[in-house]
C-alpha atoms as a PDB file:
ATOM      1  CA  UNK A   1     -18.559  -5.979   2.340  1.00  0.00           C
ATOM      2  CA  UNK A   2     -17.316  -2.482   2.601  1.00  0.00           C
ATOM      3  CA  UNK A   3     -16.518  -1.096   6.118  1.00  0.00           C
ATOM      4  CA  UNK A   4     -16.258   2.806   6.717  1.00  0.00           C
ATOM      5  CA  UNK A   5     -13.298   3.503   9.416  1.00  0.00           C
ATOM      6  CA  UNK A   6     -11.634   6.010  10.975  1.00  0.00           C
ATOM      7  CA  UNK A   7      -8.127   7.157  11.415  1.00  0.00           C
ATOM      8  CA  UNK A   8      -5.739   3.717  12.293  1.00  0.00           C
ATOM      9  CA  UNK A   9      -3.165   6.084  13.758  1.00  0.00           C
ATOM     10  CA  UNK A  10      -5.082   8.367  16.043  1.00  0.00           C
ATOM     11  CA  UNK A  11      -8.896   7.102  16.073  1.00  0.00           C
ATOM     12  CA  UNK A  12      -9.902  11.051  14.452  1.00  0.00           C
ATOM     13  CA  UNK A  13     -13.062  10.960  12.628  1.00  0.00           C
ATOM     14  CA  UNK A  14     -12.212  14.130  10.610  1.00  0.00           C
ATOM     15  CA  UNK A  15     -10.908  13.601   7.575  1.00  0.00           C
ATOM     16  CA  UNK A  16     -10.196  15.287   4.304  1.00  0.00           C
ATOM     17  CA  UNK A  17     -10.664  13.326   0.959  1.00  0.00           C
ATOM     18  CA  UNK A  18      -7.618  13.440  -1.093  1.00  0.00           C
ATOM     19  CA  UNK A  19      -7.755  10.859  -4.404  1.00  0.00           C
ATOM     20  CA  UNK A  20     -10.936   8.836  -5.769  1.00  0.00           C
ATOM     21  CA  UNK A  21      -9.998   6.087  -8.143  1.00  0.00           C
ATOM     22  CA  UNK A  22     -12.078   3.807 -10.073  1.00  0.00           C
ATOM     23  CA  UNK A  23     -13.058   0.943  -8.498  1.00  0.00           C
ATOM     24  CA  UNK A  24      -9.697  -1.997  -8.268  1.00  0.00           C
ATOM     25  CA  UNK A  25      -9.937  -5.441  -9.504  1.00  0.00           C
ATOM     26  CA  UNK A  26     -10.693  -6.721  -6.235  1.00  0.00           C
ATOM     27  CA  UNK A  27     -14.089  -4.418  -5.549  1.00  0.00           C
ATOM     28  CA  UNK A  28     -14.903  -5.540  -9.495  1.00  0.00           C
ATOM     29  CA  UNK A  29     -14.449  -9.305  -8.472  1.00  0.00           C
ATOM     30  CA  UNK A  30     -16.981  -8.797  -5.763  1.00  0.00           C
ATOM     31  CA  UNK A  31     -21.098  -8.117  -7.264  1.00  0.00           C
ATOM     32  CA  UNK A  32     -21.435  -5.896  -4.166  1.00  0.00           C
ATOM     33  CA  UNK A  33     -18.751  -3.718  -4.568  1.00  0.00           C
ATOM     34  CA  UNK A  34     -18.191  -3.558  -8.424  1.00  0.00           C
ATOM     35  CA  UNK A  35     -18.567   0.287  -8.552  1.00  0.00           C
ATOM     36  CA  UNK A  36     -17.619   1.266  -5.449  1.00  0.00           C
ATOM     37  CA  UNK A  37     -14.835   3.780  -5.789  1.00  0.00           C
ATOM     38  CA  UNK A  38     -10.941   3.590  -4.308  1.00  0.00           C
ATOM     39  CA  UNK A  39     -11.272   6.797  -1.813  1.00  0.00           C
ATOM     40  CA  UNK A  40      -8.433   7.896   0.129  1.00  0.00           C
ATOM     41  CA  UNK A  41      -8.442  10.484   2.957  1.00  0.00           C
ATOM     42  CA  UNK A  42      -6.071  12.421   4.992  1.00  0.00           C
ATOM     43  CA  UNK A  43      -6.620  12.383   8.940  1.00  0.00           C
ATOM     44  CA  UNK A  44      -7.376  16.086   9.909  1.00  0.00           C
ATOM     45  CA  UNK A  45      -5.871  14.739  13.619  1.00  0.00           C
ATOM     46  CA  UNK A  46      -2.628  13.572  12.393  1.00  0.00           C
ATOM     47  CA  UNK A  47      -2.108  13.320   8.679  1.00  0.00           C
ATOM     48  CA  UNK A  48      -2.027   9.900   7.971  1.00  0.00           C
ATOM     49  CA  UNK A  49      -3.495   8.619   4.904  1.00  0.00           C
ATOM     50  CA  UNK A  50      -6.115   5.779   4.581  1.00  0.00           C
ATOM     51  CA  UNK A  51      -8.523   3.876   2.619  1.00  0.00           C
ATOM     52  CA  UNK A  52     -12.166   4.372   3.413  1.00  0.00           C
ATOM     53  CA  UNK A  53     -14.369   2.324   3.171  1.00  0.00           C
ATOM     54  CA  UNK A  54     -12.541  -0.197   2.723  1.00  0.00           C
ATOM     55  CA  UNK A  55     -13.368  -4.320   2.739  1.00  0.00           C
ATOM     56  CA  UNK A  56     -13.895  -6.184   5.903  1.00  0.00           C
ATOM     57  CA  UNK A  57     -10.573  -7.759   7.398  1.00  0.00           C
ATOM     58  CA  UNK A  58     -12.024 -11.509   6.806  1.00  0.00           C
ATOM     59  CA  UNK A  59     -12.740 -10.596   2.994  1.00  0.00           C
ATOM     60  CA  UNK A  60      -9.016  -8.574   3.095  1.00  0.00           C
ATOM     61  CA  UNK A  61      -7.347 -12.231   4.282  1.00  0.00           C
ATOM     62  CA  UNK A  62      -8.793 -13.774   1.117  1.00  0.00           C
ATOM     63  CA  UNK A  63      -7.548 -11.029  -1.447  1.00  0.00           C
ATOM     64  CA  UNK A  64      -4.029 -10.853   0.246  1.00  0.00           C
ATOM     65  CA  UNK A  65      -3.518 -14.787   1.149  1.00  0.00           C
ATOM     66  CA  UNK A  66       0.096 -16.113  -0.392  1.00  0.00           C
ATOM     67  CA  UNK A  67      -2.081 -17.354  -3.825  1.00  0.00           C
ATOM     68  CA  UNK A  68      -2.888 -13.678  -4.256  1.00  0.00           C
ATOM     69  CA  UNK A  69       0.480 -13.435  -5.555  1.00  0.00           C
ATOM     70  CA  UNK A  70       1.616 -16.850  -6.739  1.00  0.00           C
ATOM     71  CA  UNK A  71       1.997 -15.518 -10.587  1.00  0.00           C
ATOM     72  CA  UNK A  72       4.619 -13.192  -9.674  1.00  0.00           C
ATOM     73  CA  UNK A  73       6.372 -15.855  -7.789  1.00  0.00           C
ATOM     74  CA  UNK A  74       9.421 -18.119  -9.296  1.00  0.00           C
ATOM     75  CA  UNK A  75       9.547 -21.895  -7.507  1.00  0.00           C
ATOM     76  CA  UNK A  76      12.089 -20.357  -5.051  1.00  0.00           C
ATOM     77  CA  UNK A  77      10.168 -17.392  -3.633  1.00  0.00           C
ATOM     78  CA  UNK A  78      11.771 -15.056  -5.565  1.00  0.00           C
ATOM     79  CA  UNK A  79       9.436 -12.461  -7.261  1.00  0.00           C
ATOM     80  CA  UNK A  80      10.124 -12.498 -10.834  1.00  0.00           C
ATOM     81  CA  UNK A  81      12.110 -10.105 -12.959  1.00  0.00           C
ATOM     82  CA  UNK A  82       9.167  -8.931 -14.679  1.00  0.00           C
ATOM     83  CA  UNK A  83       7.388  -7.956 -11.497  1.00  0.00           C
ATOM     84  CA  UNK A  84      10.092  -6.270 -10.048  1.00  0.00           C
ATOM     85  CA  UNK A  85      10.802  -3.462 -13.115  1.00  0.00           C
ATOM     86  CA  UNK A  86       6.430  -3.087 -13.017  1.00  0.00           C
ATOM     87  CA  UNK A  87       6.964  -2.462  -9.164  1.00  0.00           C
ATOM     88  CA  UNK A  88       9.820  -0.228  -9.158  1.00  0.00           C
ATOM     89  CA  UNK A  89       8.071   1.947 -11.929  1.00  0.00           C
ATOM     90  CA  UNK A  90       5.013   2.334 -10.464  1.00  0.00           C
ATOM     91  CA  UNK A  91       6.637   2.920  -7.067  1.00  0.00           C
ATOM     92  CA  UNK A  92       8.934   5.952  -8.754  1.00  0.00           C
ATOM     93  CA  UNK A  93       4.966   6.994  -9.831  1.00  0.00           C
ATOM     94  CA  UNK A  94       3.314   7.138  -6.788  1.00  0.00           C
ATOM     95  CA  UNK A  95       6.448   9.120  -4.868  1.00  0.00           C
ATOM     96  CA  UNK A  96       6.878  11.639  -7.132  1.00  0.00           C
ATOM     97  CA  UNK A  97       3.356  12.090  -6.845  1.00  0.00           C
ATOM     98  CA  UNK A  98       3.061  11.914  -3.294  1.00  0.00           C
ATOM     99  CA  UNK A  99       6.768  14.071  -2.755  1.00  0.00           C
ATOM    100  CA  UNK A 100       4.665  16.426  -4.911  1.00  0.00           C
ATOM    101  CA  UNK A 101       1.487  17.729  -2.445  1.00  0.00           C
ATOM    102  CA  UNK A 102       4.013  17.413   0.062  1.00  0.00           C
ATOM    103  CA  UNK A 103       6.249  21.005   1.648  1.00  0.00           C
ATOM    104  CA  UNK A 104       9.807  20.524  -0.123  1.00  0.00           C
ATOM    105  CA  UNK A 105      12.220  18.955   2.006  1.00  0.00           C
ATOM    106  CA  UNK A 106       9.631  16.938   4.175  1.00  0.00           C
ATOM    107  CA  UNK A 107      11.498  13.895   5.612  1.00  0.00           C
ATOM    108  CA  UNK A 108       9.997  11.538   8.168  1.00  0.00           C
ATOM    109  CA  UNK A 109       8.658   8.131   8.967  1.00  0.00           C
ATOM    110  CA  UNK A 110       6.529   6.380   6.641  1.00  0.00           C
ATOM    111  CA  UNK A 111       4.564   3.443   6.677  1.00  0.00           C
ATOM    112  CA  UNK A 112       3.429   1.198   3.812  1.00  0.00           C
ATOM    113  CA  UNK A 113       0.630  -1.135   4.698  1.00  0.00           C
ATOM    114  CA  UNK A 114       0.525  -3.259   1.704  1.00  0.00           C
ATOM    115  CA  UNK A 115       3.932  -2.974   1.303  1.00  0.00           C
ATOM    116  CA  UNK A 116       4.530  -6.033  -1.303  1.00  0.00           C
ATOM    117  CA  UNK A 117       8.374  -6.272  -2.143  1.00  0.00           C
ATOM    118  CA  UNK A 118       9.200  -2.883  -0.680  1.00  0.00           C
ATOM    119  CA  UNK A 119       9.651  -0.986  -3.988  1.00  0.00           C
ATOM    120  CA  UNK A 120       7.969   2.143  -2.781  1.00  0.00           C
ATOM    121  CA  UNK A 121       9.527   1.730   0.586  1.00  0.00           C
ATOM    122  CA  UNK A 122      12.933   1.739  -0.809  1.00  0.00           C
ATOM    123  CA  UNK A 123      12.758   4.822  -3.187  1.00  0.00           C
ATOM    124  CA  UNK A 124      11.571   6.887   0.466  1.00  0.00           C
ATOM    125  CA  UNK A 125      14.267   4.746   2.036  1.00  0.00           C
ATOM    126  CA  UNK A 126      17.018   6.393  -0.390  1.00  0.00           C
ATOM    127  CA  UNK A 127      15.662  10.014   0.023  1.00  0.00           C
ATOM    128  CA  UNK A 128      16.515   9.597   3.644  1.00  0.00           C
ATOM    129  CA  UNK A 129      13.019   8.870   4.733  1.00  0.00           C
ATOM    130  CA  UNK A 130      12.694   6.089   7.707  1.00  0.00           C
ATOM    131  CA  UNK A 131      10.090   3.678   5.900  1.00  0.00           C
ATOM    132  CA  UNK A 132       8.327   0.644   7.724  1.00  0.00           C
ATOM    133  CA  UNK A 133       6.072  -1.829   5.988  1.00  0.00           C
ATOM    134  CA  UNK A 134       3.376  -4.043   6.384  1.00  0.00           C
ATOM    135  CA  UNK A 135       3.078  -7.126   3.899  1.00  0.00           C
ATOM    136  CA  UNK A 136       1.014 -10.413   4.670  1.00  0.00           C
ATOM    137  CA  UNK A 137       2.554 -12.320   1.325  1.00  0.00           C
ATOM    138  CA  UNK A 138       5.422 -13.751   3.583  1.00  0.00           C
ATOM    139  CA  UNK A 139       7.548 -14.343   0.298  1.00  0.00           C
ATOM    140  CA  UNK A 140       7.502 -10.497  -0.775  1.00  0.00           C
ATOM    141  CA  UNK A 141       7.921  -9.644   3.257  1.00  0.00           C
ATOM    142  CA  UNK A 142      11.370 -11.574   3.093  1.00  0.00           C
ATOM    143  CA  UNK A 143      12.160 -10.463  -0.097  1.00  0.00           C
ATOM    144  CA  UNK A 144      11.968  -6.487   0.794  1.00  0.00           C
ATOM    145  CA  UNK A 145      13.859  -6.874   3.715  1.00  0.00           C
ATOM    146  CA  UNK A 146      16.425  -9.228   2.517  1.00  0.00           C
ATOM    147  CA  UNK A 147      17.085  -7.417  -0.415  1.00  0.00           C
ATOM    148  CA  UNK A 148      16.307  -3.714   0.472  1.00  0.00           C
ATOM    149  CA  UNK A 149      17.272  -3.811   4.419  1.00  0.00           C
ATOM    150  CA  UNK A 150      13.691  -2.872   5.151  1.00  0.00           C
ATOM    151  CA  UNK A 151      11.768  -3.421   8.585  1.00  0.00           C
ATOM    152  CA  UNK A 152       8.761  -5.088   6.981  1.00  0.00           C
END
């Protein structure tokens, strides 16, 4: 079940959309949201950028529970090698693209909610960026801030 919310940052109701996407693997698993889009918006109050709708927080538990992730996983916690180059790839991606509709020279604080290893998180982090992350898979929590120093 899909939820429509507002801004997590400020409450604001007015937003801007900013990027439609075709519908994830996790709306496709689910008969009620197979076609329902990926929408993110930008908070006309204070800029942040969000999902909406997006699924219920019971149904978000199940998607992002520890087995979400267990095939990127070695027996010691470790996210494997493979993973890790897909992750820092797509992360280099989605900054440049991001940097991009953004005034040259922006710096700031950032947050990642979602944040998985920190890949993303660490390519803002080396720009001079102060980046903060949210990850439920405990494993990739530890991970990013063991091995990237990063308050997840």
């Amino acid at each position: 079940m899909m939820q429509e919310v507002s801004c997590l940052i400020c409450g604001g109701t007015s937003r801007r959309s900013l990027l439609t996407l075709k519908p994830d693997a996790h709306r496709r698993l689910n008969p009620t949201t197979l076609e329902e889009p990926v929408r993110f918006v930008v908070c006309q109050g204070c800029g942040f950028i969000y999902q909406t709708p997006r699924f219920v927080v019971d149904e978000l538990k199940a998607i992002y529970a520890e087995e979400y992730r267990s095939q990127t996983i070695k027996d010691n916690g470790v996210p494997l090698d493979a993973y890790l180059d897909f992750a820092r790839t797509k992360s280099r991606r989605e900054f440049d693209w991001i940097t991009s509709r953004l005034p040259q020279g922006t710096r700031g604080a950032v947050l990642e909610i979602g944040c998985a290893t920190g890949q993303l998180l660490r390519v803002f982090k080396d720009v001079g960026w102060d980046p903060y992350g949210i990850e439920p898979t405990l494993s990739f929590a530890h991970y990013g801030e063991k091995t990237h120093g990063l308050p997840i």
